[in-house]
PDB file of N, CA and C in Angstrom:
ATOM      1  N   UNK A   1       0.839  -1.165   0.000  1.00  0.00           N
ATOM      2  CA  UNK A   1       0.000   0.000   0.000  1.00  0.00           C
ATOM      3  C   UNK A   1       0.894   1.242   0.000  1.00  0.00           C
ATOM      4  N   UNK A   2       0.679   2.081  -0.660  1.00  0.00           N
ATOM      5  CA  UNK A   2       1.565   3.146  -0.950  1.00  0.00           C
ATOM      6  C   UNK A   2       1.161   4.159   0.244  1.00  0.00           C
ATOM      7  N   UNK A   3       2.171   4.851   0.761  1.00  0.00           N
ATOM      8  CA  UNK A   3       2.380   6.237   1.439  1.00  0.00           C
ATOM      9  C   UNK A   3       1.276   7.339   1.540  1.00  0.00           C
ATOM     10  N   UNK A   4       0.480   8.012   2.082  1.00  0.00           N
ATOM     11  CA  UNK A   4      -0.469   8.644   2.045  1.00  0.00           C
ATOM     12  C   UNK A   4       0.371  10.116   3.162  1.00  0.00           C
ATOM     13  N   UNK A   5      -0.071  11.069   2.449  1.00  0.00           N
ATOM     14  CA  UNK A   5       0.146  11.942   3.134  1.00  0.00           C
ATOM     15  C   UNK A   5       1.262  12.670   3.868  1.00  0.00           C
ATOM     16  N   UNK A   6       2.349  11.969   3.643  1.00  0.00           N
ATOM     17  CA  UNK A   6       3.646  11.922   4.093  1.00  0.00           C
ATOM     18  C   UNK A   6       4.024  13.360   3.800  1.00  0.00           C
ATOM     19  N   UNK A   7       3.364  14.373   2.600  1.00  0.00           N
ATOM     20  CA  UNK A   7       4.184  15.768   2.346  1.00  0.00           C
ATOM     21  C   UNK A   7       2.990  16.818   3.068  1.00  0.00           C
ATOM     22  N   UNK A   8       2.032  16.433   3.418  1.00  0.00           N
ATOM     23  CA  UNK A   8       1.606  17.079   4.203  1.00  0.00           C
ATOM     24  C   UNK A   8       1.533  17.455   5.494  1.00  0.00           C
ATOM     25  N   UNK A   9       1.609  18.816   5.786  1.00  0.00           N
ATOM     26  CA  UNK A   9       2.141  19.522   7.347  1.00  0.00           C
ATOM     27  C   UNK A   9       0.771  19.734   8.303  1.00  0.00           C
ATOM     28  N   UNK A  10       0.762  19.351   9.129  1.00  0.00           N
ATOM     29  CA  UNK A  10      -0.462  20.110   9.997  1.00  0.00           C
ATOM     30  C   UNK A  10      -0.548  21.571  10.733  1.00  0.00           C
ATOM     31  N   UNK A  11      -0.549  22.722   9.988  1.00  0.00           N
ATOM     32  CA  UNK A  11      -0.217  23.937  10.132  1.00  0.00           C
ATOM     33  C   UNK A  11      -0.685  24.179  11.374  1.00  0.00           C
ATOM     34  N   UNK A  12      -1.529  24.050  11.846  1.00  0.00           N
ATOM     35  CA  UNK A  12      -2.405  24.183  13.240  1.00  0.00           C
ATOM     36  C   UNK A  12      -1.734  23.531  14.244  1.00  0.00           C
ATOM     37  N   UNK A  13      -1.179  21.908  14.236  1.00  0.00           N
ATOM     38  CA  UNK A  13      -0.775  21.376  15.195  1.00  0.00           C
ATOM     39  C   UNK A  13       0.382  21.860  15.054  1.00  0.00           C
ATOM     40  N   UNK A  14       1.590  22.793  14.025  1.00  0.00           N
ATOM     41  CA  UNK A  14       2.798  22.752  14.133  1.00  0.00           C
ATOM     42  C   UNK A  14       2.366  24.305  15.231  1.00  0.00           C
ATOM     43  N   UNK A  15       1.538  25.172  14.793  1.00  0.00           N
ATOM     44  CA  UNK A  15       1.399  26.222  15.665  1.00  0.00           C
ATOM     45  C   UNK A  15       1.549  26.004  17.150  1.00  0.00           C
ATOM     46  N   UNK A  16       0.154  25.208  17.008  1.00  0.00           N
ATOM     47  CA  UNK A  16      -0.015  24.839  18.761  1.00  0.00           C
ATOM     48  C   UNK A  16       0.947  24.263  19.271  1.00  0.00           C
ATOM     49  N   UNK A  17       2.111  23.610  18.352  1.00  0.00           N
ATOM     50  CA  UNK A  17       3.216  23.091  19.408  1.00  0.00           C
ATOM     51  C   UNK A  17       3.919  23.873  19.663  1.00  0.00           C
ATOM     52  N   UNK A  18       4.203  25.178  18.539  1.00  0.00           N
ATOM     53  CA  UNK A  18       5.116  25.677  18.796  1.00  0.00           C
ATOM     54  C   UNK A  18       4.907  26.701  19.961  1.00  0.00           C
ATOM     55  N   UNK A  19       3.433  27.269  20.019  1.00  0.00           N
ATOM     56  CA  UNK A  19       3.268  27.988  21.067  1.00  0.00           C
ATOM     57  C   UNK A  19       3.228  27.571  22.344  1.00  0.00           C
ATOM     58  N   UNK A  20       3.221  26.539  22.239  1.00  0.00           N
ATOM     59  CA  UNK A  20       3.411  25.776  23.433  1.00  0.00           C
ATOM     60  C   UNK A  20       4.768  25.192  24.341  1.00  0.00           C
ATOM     61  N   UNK A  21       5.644  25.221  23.284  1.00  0.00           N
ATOM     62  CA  UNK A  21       7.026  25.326  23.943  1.00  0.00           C
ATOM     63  C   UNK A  21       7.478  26.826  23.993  1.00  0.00           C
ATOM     64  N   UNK A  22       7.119  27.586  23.208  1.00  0.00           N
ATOM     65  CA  UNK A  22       7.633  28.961  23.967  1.00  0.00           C
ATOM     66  C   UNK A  22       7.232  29.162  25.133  1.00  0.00           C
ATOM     67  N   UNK A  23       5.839  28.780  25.650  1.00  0.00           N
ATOM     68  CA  UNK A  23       5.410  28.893  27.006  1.00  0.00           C
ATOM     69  C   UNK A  23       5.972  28.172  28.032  1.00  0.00           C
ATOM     70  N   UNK A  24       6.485  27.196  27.674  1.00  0.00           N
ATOM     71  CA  UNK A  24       7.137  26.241  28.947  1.00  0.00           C
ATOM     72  C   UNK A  24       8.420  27.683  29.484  1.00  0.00           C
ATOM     73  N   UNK A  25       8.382  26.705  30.698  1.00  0.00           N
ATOM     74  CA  UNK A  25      10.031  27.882  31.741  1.00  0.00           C
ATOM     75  C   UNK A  25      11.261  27.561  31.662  1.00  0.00           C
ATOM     76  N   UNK A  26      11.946  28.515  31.294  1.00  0.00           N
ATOM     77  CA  UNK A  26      13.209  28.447  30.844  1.00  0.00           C
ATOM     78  C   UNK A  26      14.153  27.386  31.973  1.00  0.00           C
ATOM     79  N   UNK A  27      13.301  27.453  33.584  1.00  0.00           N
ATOM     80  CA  UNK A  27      14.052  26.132  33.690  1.00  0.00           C
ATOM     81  C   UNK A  27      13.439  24.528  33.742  1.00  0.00           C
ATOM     82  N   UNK A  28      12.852  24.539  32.560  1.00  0.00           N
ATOM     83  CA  UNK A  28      11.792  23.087  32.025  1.00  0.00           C
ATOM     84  C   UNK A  28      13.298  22.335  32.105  1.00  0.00           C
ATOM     85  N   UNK A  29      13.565  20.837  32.383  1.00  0.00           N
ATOM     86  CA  UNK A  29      14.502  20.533  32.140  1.00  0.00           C
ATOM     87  C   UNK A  29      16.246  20.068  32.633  1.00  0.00           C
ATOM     88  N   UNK A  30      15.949  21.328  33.761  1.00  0.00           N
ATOM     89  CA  UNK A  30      17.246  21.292  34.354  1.00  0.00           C
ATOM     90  C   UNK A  30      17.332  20.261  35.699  1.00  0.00           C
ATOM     91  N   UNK A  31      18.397  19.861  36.103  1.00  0.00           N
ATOM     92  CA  UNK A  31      18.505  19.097  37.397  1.00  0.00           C
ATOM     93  C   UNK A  31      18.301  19.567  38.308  1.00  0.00           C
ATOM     94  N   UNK A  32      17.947  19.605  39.406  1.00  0.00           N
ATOM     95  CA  UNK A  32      18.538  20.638  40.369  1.00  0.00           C
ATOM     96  C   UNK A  32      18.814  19.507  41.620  1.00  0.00           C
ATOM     97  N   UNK A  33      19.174  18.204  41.566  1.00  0.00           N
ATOM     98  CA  UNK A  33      19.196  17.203  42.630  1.00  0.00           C
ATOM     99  C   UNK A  33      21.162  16.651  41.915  1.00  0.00           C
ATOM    100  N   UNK A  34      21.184  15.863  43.007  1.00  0.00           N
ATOM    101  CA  UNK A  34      22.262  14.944  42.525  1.00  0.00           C
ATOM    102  C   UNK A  34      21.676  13.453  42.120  1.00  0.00           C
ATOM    103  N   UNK A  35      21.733  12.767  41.119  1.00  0.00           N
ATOM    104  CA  UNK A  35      21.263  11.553  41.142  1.00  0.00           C
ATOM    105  C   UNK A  35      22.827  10.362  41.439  1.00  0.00           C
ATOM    106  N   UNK A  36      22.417   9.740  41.823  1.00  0.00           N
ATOM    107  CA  UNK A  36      23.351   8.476  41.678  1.00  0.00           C
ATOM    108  C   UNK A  36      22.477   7.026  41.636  1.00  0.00           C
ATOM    109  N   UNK A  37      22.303   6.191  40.344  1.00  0.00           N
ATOM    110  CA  UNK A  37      22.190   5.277  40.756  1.00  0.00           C
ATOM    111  C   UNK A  37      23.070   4.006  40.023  1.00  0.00           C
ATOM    112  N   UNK A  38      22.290   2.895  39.528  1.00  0.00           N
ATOM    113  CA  UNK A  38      21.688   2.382  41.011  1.00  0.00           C
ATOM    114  C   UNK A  38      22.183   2.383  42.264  1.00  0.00           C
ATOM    115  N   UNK A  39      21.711   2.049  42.899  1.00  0.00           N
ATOM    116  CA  UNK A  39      21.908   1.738  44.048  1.00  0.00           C
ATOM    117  C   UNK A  39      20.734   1.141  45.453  1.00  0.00           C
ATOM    118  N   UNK A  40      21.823  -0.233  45.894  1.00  0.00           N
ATOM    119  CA  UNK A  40      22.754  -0.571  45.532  1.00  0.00           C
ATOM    120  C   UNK A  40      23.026  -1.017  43.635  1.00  0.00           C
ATOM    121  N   UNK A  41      24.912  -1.056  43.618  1.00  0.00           N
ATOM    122  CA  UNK A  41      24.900  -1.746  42.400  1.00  0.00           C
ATOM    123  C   UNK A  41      26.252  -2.903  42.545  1.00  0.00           C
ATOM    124  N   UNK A  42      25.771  -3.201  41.071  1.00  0.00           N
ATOM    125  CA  UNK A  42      26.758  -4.159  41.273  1.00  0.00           C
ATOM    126  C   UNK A  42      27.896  -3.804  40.161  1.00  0.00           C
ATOM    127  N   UNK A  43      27.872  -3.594  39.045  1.00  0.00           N
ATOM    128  CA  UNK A  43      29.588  -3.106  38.354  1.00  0.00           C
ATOM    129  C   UNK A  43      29.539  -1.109  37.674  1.00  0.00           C
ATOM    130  N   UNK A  44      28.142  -1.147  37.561  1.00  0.00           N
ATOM    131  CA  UNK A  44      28.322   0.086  36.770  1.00  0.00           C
ATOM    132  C   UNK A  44      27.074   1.301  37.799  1.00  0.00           C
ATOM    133  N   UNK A  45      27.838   2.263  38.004  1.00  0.00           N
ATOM    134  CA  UNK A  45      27.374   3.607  39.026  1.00  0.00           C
ATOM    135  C   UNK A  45      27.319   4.654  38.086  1.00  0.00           C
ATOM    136  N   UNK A  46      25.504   5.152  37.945  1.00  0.00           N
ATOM    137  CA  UNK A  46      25.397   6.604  36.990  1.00  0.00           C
ATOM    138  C   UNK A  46      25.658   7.515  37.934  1.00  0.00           C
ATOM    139  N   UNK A  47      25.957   8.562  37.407  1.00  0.00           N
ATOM    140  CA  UNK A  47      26.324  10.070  37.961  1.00  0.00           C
ATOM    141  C   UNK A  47      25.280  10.942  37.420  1.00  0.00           C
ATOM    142  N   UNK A  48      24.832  12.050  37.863  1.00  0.00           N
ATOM    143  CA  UNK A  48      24.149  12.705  37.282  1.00  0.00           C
ATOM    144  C   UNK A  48      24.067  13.841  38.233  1.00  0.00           C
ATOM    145  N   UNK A  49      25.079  14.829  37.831  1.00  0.00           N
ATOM    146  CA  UNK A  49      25.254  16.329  39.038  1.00  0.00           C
ATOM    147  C   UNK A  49      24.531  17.569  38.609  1.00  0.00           C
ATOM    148  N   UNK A  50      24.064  18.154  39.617  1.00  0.00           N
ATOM    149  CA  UNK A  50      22.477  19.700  39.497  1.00  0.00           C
ATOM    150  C   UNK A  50      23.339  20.181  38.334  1.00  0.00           C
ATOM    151  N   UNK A  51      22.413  20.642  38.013  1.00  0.00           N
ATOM    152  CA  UNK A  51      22.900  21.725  36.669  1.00  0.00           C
ATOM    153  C   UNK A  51      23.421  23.193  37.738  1.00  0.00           C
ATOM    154  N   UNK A  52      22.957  23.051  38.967  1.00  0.00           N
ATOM    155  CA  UNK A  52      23.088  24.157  40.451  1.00  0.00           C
ATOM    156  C   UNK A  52      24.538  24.104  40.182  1.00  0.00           C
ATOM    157  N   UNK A  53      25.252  23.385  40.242  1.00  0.00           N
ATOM    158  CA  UNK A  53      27.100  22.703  40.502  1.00  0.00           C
ATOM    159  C   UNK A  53      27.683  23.507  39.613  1.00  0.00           C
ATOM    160  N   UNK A  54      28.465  24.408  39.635  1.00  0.00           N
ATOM    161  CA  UNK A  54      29.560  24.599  38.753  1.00  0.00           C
ATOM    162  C   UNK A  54      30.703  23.465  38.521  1.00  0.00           C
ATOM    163  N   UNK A  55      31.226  23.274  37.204  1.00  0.00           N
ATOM    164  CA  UNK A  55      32.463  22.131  37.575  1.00  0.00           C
ATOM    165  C   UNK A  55      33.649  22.652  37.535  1.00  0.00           C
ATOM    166  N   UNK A  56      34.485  21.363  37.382  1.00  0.00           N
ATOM    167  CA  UNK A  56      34.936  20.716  37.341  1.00  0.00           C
ATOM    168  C   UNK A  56      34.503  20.009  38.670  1.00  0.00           C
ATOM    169  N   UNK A  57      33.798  18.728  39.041  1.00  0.00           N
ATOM    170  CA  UNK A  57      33.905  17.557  39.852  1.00  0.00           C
ATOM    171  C   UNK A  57      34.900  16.602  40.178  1.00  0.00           C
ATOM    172  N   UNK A  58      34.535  16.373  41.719  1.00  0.00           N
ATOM    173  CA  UNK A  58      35.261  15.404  42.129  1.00  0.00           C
ATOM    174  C   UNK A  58      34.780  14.714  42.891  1.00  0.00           C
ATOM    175  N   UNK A  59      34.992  13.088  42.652  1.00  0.00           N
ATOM    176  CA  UNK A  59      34.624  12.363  42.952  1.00  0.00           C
ATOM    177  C   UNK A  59      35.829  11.075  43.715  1.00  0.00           C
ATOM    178  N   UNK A  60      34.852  11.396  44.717  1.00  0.00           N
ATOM    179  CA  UNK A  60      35.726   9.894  45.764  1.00  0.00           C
ATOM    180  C   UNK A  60      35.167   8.786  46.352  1.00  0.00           C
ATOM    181  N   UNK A  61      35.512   7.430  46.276  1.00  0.00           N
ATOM    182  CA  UNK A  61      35.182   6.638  47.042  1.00  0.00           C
ATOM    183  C   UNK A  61      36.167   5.884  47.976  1.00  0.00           C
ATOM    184  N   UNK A  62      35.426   5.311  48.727  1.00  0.00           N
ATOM    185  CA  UNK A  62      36.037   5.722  50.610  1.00  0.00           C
ATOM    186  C   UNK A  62      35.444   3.912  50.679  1.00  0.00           C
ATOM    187  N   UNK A  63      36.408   3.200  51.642  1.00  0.00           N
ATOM    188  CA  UNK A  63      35.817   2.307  52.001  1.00  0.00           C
ATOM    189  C   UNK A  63      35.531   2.613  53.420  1.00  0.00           C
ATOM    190  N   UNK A  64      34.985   1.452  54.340  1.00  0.00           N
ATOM    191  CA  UNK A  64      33.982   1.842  55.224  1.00  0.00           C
ATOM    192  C   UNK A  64      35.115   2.389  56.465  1.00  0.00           C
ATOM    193  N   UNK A  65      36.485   1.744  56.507  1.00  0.00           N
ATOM    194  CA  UNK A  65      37.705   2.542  57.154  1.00  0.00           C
ATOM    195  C   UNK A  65      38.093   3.168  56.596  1.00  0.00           C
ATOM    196  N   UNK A  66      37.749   4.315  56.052  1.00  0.00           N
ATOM    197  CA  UNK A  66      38.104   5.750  55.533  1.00  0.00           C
ATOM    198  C   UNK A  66      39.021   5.448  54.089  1.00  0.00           C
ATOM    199  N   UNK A  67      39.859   4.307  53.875  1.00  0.00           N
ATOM    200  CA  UNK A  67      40.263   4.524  52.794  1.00  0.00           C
ATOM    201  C   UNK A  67      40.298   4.983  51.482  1.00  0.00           C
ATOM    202  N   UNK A  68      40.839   5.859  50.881  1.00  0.00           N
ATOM    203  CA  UNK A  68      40.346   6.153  49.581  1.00  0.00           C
ATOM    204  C   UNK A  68      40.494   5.035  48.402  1.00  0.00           C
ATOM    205  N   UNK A  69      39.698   4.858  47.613  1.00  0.00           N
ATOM    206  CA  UNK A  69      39.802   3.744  46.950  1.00  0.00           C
ATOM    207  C   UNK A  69      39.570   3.999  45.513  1.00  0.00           C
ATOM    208  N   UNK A  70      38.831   5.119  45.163  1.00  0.00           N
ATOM    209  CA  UNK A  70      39.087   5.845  43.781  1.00  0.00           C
ATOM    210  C   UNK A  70      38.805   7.116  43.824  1.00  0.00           C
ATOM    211  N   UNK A  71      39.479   7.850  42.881  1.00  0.00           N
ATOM    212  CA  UNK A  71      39.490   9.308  43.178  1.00  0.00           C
ATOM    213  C   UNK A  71      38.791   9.145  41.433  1.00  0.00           C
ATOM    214  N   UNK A  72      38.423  10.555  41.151  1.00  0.00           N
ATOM    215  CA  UNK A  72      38.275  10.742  39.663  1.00  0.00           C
ATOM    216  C   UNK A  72      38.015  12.538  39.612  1.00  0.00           C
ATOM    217  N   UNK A  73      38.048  12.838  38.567  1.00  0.00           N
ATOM    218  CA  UNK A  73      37.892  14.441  38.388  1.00  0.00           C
ATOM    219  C   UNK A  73      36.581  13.999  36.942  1.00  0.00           C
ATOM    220  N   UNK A  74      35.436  14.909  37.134  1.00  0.00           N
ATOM    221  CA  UNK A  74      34.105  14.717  36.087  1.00  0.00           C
ATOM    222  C   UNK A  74      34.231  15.894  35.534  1.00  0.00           C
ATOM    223  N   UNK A  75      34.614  16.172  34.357  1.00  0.00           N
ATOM    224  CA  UNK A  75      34.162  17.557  33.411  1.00  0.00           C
ATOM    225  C   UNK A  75      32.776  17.276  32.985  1.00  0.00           C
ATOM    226  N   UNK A  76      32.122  16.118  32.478  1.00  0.00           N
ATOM    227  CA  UNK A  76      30.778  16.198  32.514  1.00  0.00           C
ATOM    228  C   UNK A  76      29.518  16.162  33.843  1.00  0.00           C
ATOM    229  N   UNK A  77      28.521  16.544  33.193  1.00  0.00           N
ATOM    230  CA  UNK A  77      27.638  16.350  34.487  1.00  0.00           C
ATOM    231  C   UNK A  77      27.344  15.076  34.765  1.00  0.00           C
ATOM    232  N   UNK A  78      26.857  14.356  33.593  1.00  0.00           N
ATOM    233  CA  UNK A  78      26.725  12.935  33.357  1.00  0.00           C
ATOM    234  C   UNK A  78      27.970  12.192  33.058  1.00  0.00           C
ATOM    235  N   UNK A  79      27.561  10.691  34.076  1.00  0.00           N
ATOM    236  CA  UNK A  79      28.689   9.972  33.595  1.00  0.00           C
ATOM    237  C   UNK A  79      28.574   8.302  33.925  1.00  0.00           C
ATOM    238  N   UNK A  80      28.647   6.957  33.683  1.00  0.00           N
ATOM    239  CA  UNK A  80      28.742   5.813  34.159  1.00  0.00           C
ATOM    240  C   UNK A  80      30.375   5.506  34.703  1.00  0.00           C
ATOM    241  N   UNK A  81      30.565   5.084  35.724  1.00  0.00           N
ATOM    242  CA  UNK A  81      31.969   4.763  36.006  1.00  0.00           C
ATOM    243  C   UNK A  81      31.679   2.953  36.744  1.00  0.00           C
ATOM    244  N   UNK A  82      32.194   2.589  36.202  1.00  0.00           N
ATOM    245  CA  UNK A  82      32.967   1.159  36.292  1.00  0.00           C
ATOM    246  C   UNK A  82      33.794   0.914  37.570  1.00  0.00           C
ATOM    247  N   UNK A  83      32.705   0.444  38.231  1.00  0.00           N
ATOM    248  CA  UNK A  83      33.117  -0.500  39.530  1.00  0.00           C
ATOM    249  C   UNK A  83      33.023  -2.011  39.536  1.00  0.00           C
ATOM    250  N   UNK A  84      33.266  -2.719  38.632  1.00  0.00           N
ATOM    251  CA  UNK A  84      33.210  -3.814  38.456  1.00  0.00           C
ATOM    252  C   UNK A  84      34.025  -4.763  39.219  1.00  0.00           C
ATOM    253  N   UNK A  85      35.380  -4.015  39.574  1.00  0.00           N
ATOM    254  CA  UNK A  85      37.194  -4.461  39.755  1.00  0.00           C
ATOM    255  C   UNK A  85      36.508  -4.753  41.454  1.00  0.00           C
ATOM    256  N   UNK A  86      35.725  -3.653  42.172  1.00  0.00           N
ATOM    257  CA  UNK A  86      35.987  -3.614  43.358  1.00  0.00           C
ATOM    258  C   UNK A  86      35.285  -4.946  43.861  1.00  0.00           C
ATOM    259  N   UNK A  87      35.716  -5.586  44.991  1.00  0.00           N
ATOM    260  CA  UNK A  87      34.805  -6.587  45.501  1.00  0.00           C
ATOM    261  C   UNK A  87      33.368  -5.708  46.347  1.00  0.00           C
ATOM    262  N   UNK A  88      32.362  -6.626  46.940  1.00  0.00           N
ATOM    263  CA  UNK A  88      31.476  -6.891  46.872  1.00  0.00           C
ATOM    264  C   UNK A  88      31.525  -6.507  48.449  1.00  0.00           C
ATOM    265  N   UNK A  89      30.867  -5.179  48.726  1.00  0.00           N
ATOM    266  CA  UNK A  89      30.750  -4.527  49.964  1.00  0.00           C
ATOM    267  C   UNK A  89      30.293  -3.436  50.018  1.00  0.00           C
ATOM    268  N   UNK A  90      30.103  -2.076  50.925  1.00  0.00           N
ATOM    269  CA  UNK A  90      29.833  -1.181  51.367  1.00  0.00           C
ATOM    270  C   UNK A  90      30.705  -0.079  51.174  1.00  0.00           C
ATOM    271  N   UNK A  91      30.672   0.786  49.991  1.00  0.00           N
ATOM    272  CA  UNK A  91      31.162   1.872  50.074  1.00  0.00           C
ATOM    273  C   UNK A  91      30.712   3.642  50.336  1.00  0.00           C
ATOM    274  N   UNK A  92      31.587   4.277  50.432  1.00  0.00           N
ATOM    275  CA  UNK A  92      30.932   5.768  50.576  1.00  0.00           C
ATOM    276  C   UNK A  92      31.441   6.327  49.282  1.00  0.00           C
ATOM    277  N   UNK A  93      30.588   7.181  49.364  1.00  0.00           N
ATOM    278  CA  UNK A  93      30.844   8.247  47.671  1.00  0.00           C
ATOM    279  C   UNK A  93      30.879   9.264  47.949  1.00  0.00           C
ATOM    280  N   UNK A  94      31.969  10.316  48.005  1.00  0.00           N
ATOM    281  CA  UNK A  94      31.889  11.570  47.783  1.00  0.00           C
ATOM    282  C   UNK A  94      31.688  12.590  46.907  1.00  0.00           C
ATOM    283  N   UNK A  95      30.945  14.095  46.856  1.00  0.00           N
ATOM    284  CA  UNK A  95      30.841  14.207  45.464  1.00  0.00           C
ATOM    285  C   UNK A  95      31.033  15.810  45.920  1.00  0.00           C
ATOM    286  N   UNK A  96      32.008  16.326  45.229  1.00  0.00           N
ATOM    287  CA  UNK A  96      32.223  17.756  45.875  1.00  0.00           C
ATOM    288  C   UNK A  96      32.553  18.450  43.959  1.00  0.00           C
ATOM    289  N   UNK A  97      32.422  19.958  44.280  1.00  0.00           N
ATOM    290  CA  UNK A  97      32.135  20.956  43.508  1.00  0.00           C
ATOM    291  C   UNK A  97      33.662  21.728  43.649  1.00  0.00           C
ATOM    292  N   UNK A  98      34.581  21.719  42.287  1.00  0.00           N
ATOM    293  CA  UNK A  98      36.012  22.311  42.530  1.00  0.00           C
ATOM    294  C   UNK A  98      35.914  23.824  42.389  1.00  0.00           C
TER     295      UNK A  98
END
């Protein structure tokens, strides 16, 4: 069955959408939390820092006797980092603003 309609625009619905995202708020969108998940996990930890944060980030994890056990520096806000290596326990995460 051949294609029907495919070059035609819906002038009305392109309006109403468009007026409708000019109306949304300029902060539609933004973070304003820290996410981390999952958690718990088991090899791979998302990042996800407020759009609030200025960067450069840093990130530490600590075992449960204070040790540091990975450091990292985040130029993005988003990120997955690979904990796969570590064994199978209780860590802390630090997440500070440079």
């Amino acid at each position: 069955m051949p294609p029907l309609a495919r070059n035609i625009v819906d002038e009305v619905y392109v309006e109403n959408l468009a007026e409708w995202i000019d109306g949304l708020s300029p902060e539609i969108g933004l973070q304003h939390d820290n996410l981390i998940f999952p958690n718990p996990t088991d090899d791979w930890l998302g990042v996800r820092i407020s759009d609030n944060w200025e960067g450069p980030f840093e990130l530490r994890l600590h075992a449960l006797d204070g040790r540091l056990i990975h450091r990292e520096t985040l130029e993005s806000r988003s990120d997955f980092l690979d904990f796969s290596i570590l064994p199978a326990g209780v860590y802390l995460l630090e997440l500070t603003a440079s």
